[in-house]
N, C-alpha and C. Protein backbone atom coordinates (compact mmCIF):
# COMPACT_ATOMS: atom_id res chain seq x y z
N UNK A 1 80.59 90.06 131.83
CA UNK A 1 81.33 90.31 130.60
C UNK A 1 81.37 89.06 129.74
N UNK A 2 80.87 89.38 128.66
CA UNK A 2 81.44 87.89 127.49
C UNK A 2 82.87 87.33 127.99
N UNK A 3 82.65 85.69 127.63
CA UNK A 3 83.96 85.15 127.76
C UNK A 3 84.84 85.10 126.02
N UNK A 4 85.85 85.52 126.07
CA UNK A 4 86.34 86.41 124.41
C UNK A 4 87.35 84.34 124.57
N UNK A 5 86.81 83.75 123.28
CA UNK A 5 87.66 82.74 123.14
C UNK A 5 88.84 83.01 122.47
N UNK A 6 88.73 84.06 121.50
CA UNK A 6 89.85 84.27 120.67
C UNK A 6 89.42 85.74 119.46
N UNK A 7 90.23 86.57 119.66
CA UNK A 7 89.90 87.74 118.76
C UNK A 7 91.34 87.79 117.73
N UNK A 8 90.98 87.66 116.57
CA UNK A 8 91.87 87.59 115.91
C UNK A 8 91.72 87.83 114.43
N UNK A 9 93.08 88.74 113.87
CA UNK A 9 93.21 89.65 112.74
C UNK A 9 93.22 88.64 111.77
N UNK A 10 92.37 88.63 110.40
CA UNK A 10 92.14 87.77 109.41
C UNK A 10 91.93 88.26 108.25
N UNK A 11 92.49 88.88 107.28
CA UNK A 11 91.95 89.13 106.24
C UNK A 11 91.08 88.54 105.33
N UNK A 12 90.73 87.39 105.40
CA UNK A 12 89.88 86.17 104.73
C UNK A 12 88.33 86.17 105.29
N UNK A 13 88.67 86.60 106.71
CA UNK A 13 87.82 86.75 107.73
C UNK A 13 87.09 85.24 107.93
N UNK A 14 85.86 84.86 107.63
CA UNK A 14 85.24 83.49 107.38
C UNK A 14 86.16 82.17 106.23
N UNK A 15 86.82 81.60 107.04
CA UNK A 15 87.19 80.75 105.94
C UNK A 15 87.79 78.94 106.27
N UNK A 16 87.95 78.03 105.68
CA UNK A 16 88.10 77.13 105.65
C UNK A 16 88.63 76.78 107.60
N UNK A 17 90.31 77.09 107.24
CA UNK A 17 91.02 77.17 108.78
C UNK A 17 90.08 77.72 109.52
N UNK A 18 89.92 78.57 109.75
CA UNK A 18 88.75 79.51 110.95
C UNK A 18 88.03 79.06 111.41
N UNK A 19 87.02 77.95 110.54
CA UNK A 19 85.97 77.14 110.51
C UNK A 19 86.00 75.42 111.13
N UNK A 20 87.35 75.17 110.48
CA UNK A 20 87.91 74.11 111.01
C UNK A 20 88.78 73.69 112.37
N UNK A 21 89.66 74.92 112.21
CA UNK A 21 90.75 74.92 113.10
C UNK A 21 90.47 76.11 114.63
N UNK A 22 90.43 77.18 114.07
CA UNK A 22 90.17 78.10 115.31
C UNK A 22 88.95 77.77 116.10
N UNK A 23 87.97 77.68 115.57
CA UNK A 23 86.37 78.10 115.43
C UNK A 23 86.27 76.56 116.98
N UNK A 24 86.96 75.91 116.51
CA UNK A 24 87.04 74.24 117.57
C UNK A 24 88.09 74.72 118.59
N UNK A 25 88.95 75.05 118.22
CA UNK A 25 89.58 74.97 119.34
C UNK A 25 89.17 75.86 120.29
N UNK A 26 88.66 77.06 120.49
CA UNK A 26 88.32 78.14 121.33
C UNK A 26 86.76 77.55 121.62
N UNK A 27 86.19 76.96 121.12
CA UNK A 27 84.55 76.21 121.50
C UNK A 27 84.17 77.51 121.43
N UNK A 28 83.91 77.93 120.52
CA UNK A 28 83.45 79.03 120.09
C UNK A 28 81.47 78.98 119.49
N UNK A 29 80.68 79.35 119.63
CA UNK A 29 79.64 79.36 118.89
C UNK A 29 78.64 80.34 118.21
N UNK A 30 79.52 81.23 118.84
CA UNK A 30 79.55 82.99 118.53
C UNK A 30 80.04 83.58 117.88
N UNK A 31 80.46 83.86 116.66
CA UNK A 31 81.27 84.89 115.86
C UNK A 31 80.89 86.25 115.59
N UNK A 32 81.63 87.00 116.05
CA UNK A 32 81.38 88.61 115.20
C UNK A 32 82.86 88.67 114.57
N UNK A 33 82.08 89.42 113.59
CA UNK A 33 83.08 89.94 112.80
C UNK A 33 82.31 91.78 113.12
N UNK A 34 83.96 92.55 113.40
CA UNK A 34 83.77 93.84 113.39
C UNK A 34 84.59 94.22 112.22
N UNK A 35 83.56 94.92 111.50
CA UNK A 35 84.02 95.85 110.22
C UNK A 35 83.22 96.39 109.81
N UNK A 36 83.48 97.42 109.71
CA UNK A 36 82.52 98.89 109.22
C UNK A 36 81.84 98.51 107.92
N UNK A 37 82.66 97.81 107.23
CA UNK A 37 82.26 97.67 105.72
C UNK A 37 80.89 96.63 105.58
N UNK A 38 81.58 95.66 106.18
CA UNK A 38 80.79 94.82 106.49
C UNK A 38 79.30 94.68 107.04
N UNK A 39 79.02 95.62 107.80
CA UNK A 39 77.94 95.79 109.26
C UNK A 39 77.11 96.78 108.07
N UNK A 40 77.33 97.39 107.26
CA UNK A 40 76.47 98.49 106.51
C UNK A 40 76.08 97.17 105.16
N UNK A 41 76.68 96.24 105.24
CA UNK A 41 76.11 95.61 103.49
C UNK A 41 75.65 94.31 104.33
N UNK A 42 74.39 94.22 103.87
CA UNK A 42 73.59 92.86 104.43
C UNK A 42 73.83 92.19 103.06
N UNK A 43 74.18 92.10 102.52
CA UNK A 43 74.38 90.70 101.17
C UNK A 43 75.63 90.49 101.56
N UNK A 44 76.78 91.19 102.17
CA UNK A 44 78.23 90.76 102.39
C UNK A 44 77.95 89.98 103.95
N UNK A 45 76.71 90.56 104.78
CA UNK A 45 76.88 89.69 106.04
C UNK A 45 75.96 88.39 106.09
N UNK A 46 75.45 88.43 104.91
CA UNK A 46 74.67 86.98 104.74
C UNK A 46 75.58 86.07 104.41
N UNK A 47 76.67 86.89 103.41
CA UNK A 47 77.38 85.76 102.50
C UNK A 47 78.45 85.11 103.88
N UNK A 48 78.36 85.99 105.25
CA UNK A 48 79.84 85.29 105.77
C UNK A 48 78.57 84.16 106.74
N UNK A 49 77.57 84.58 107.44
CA UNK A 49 76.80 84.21 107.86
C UNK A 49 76.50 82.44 107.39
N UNK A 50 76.20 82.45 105.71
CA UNK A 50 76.42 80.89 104.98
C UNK A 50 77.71 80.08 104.91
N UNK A 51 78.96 81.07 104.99
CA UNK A 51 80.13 80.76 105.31
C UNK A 51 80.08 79.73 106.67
N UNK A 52 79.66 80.37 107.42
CA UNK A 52 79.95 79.52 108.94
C UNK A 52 79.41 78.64 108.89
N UNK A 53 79.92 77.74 110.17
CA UNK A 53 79.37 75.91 110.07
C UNK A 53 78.37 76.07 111.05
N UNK A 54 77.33 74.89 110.84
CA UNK A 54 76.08 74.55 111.40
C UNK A 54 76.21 74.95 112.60
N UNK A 55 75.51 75.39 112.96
CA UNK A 55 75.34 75.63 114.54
C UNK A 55 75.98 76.69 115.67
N UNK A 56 76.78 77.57 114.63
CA UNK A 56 77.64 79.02 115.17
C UNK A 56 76.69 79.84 114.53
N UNK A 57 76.44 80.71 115.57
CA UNK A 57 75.91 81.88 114.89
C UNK A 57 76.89 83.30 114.61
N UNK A 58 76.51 83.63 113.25
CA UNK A 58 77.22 85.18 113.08
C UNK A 58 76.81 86.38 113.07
N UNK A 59 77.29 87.77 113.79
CA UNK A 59 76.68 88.79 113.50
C UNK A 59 77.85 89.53 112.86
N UNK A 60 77.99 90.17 112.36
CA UNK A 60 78.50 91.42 111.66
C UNK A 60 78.58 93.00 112.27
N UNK A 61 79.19 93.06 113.06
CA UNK A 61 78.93 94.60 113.72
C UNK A 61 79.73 95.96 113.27
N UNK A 62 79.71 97.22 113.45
CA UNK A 62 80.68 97.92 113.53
C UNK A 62 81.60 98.15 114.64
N UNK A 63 82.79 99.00 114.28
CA UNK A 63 83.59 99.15 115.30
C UNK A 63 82.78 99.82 116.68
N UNK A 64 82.07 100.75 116.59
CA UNK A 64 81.23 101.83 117.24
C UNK A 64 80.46 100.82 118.20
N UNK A 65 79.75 100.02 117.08
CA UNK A 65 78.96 98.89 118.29
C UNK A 65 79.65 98.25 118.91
N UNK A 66 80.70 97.61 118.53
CA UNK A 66 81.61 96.16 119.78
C UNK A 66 81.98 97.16 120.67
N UNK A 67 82.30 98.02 120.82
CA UNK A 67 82.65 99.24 122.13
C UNK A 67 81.65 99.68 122.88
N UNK A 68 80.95 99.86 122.62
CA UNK A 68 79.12 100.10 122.81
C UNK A 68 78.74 98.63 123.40
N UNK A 69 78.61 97.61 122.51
CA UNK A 69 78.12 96.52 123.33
C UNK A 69 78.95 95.90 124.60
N UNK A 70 80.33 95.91 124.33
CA UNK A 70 81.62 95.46 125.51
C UNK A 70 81.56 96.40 126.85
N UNK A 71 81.09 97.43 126.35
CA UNK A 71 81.05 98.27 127.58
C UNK A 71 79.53 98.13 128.15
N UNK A 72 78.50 97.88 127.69
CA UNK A 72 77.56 97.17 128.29
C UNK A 72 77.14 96.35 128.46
N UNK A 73 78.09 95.15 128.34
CA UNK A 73 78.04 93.94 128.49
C UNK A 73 76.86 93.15 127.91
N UNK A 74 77.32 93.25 126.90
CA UNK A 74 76.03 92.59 125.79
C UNK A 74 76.91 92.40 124.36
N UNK A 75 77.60 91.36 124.53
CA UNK A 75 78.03 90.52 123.46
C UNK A 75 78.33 89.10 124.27
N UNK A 76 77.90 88.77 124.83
CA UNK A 76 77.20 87.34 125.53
C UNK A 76 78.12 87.06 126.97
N UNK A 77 77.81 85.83 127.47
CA UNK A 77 78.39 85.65 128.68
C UNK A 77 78.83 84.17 128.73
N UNK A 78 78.10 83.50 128.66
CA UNK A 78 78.70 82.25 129.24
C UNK A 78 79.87 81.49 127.93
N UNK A 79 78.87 81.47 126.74
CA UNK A 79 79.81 80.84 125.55
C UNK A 79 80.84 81.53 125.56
N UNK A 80 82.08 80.72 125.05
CA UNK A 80 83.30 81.80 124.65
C UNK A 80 83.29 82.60 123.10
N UNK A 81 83.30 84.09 123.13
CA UNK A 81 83.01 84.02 121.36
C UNK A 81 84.44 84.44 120.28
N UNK A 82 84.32 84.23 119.73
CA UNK A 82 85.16 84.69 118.27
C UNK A 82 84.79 86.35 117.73
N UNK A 83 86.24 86.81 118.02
CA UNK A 83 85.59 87.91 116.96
C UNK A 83 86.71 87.68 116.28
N UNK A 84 86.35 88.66 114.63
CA UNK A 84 87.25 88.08 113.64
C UNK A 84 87.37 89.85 113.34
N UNK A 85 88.54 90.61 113.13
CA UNK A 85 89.06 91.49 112.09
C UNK A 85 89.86 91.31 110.59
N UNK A 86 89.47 92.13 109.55
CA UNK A 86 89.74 91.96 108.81
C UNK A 86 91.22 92.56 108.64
N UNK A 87 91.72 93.75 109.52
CA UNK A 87 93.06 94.37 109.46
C UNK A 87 92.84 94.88 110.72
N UNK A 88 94.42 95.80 110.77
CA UNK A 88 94.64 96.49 112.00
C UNK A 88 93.92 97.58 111.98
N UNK A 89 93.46 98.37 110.94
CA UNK A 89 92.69 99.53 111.49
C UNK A 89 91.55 99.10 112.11
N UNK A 90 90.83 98.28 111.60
CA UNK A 90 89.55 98.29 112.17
C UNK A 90 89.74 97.22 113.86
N UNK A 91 90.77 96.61 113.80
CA UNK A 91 91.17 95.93 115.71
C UNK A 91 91.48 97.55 116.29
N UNK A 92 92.50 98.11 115.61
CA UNK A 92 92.13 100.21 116.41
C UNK A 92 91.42 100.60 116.65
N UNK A 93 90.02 100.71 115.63
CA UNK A 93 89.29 101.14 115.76
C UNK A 93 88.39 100.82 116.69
N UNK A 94 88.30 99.57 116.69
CA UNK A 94 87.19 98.99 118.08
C UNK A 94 87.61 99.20 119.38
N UNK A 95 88.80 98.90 119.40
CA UNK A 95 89.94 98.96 120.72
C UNK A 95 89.59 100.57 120.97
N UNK A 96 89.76 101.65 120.20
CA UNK A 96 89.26 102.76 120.81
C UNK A 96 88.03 103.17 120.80
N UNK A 97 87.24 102.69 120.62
CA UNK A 97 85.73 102.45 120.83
C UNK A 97 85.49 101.94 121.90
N UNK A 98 86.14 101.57 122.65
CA UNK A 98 85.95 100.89 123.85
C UNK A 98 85.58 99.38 123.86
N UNK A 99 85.89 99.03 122.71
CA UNK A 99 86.04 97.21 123.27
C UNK A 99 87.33 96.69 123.28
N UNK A 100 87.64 96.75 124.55
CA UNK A 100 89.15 96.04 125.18
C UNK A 100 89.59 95.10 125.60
N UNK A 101 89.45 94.14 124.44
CA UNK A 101 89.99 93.10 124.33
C UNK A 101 91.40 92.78 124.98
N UNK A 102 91.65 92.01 125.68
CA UNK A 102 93.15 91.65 126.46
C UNK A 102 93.79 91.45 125.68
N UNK A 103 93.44 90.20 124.44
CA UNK A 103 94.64 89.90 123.59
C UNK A 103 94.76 89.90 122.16
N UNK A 104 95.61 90.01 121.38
CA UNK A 104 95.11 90.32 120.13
C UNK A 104 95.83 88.68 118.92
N UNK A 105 95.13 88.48 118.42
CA UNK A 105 96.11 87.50 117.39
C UNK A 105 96.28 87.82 116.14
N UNK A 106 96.90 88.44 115.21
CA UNK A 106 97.40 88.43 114.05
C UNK A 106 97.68 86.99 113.27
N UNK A 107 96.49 86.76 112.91
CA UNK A 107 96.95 85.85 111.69
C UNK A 107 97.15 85.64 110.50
N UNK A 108 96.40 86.77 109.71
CA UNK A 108 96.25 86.84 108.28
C UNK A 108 96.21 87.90 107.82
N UNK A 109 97.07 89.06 106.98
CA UNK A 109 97.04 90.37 106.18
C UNK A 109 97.75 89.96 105.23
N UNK A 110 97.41 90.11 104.14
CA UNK A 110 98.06 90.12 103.36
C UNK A 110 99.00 91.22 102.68
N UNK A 111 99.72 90.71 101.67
CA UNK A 111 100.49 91.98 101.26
C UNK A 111 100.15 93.31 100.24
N UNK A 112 101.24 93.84 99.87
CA UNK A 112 100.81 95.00 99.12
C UNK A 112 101.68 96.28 99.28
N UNK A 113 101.50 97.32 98.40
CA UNK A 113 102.10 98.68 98.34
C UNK A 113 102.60 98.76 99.86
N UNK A 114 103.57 99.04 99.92
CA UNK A 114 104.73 99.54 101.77
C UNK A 114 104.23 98.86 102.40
N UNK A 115 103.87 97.17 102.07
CA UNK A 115 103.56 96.27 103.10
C UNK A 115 104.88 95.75 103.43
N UNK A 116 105.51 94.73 104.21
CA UNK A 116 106.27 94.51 104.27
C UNK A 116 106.07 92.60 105.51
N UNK A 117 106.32 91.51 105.05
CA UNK A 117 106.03 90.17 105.50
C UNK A 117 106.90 90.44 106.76
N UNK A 118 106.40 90.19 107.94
CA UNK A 118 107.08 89.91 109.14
C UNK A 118 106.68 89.17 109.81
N UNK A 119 105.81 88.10 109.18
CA UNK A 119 105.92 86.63 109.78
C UNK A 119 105.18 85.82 108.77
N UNK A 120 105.78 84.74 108.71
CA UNK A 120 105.32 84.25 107.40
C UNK A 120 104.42 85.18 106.22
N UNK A 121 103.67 84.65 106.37
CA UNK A 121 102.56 85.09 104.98
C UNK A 121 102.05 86.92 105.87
N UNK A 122 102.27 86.89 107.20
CA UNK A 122 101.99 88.59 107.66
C UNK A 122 102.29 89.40 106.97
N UNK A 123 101.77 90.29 106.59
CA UNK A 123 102.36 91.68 106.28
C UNK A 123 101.98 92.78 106.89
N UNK A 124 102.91 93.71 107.42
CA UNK A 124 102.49 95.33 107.97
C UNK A 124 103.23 96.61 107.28
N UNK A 125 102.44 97.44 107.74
CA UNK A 125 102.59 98.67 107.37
C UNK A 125 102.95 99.56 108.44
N UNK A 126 104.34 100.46 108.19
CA UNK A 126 104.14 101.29 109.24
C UNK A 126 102.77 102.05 110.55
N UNK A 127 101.95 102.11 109.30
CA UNK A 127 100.90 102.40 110.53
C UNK A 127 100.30 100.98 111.42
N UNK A 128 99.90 100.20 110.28
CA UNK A 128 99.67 99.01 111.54
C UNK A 128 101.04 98.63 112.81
N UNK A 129 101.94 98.89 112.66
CA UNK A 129 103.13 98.75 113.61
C UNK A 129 102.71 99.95 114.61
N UNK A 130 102.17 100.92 114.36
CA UNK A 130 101.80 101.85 114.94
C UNK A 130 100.74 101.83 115.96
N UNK A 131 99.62 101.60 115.43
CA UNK A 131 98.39 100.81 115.95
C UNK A 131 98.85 100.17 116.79
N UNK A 132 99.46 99.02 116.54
CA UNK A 132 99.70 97.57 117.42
C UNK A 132 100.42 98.10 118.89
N UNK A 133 101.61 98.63 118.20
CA UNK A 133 102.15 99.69 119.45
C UNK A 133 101.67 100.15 120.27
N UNK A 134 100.65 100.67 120.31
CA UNK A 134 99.91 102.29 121.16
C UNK A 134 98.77 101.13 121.99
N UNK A 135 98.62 99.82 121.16
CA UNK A 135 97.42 98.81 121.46
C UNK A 135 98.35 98.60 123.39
N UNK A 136 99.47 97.71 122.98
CA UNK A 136 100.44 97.29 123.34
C UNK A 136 100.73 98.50 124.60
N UNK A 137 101.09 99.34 124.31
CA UNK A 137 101.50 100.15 125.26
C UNK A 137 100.28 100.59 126.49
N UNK A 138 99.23 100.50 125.90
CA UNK A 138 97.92 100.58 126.57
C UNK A 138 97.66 99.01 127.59
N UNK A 139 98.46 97.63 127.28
CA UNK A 139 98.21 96.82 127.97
C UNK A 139 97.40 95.50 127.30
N UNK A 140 97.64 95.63 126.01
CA UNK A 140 97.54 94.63 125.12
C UNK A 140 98.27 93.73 124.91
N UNK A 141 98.11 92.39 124.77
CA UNK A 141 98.83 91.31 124.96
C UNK A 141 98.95 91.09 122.85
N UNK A 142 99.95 91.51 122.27
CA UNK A 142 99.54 90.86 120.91
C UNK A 142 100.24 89.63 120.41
N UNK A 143 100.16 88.77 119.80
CA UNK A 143 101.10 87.84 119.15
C UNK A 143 101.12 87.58 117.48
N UNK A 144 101.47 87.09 116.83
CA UNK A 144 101.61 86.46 115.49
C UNK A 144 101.31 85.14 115.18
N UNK A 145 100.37 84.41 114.17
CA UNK A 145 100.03 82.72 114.13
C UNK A 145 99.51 82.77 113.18
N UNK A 146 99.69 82.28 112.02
CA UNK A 146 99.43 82.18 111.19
C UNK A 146 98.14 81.31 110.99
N UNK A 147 98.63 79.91 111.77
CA UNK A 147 97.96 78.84 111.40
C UNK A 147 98.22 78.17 113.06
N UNK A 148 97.12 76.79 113.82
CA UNK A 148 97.48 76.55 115.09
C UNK A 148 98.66 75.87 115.14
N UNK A 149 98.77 75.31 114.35
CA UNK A 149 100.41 74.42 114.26
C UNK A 149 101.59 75.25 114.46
N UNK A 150 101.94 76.63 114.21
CA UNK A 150 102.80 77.92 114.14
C UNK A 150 103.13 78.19 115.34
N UNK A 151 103.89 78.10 115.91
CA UNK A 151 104.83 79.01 117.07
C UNK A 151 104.02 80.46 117.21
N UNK A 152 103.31 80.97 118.67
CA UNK A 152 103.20 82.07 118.26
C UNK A 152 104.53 83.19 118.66
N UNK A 153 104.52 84.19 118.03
CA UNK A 153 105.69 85.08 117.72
C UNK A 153 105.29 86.16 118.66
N UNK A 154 105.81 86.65 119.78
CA UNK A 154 105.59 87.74 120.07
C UNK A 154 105.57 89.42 119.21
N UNK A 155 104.02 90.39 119.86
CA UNK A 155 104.80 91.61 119.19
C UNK A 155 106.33 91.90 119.59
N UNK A 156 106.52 91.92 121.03
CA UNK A 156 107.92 92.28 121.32
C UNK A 156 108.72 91.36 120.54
N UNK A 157 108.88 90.46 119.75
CA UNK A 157 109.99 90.11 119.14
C UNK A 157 110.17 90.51 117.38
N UNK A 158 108.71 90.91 117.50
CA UNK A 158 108.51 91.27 115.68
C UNK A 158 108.82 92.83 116.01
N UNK A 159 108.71 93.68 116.98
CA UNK A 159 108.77 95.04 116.65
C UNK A 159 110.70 95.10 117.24
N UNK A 160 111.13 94.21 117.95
CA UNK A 160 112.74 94.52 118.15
C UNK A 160 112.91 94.19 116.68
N UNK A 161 112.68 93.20 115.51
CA UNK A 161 113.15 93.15 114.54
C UNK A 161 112.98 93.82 113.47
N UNK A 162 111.66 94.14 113.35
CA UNK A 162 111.32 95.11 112.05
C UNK A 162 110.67 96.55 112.03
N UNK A 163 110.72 96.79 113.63
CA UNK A 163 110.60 98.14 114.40
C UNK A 163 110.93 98.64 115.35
N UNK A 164 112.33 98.88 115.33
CA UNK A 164 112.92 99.04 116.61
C UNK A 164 113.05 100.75 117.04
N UNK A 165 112.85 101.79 115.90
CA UNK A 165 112.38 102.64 116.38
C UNK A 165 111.22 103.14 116.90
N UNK A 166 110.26 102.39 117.09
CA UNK A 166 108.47 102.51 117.59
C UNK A 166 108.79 103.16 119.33
């Protein structure tokens, strides 16, 4: 089985921190990014592809494939890799695709219409609380981090506060 250095929710997906900060600390040299949107437009997976620093390579997959490849053990082995989501549907979507990732990190969504900030700069939506939940209840480890300097926040302490009926 790949060794998973760090899978984690990003709306920015490729960017400065990620590159600097995550991307080092997990010794990462592998990135996927899973997103549907993404994996169908080769000018959007070139552009994250030039994004990354020298010497990481990126692929771009769909949800369908990281479940497909995790379950046949073919998204690498020895390196530790990075995968990056852009939101919670598409960490759902893979997660029920069959790539079952142990842990999840929430670092970056931004806001918007019935979003609502529940950790710093986070924002969710009833359904992503939903998602995360059912992730969680299945044996998912999730947390909150904005940035590595940040305390991470447990789900169990963000859903006793801003979802306590889930």
């Amino acid at each position: 089985m790949a060794r998973i250095g760090l899978v984690r929710i990003d709306s920015r997906l490729i960017h400065g921190q990620v590159c600097t900060q995550w991307l080092y600390r997990t010794n990462s040299k592998k990135v996927y990014i899973v997103d549907d949107e993404g994996a169908s437009n080769s000018f959007l997976s070139s552009i994250y592809k030039m994004a990354c620093p020298v010497g990481v390579e990126l692929e771009t997959i769909s949800t369908e494939e990281a479940g497909k490849r995790w379950q046949q053990d073919r998204l690498g082995d020895l390196e530790p890799i990075f995968v990056l989501f852009k939101n919670m549907p598409m960490a759902y979507k893979a997660y029920k695709a069959g790539f079952r990732y142990a842990t999840l990190q929430v670092g970056g969504i931004g806001g918007g219409v019935g979003r609502k900030n529940i950790v710093g700069p986070i924002s969710f939506d009833d359904n992503d609380a939903k998602m995360l939940d059912e992730m969680f209840q299945d044996g998912l480890e999730a947390y909150f981090q904005p940035v590595p300097d940040n305390q991470k926040v447990s789900w169990i302490d963000v859903k006793a506060k801003h979802y306590p009926n889930l």
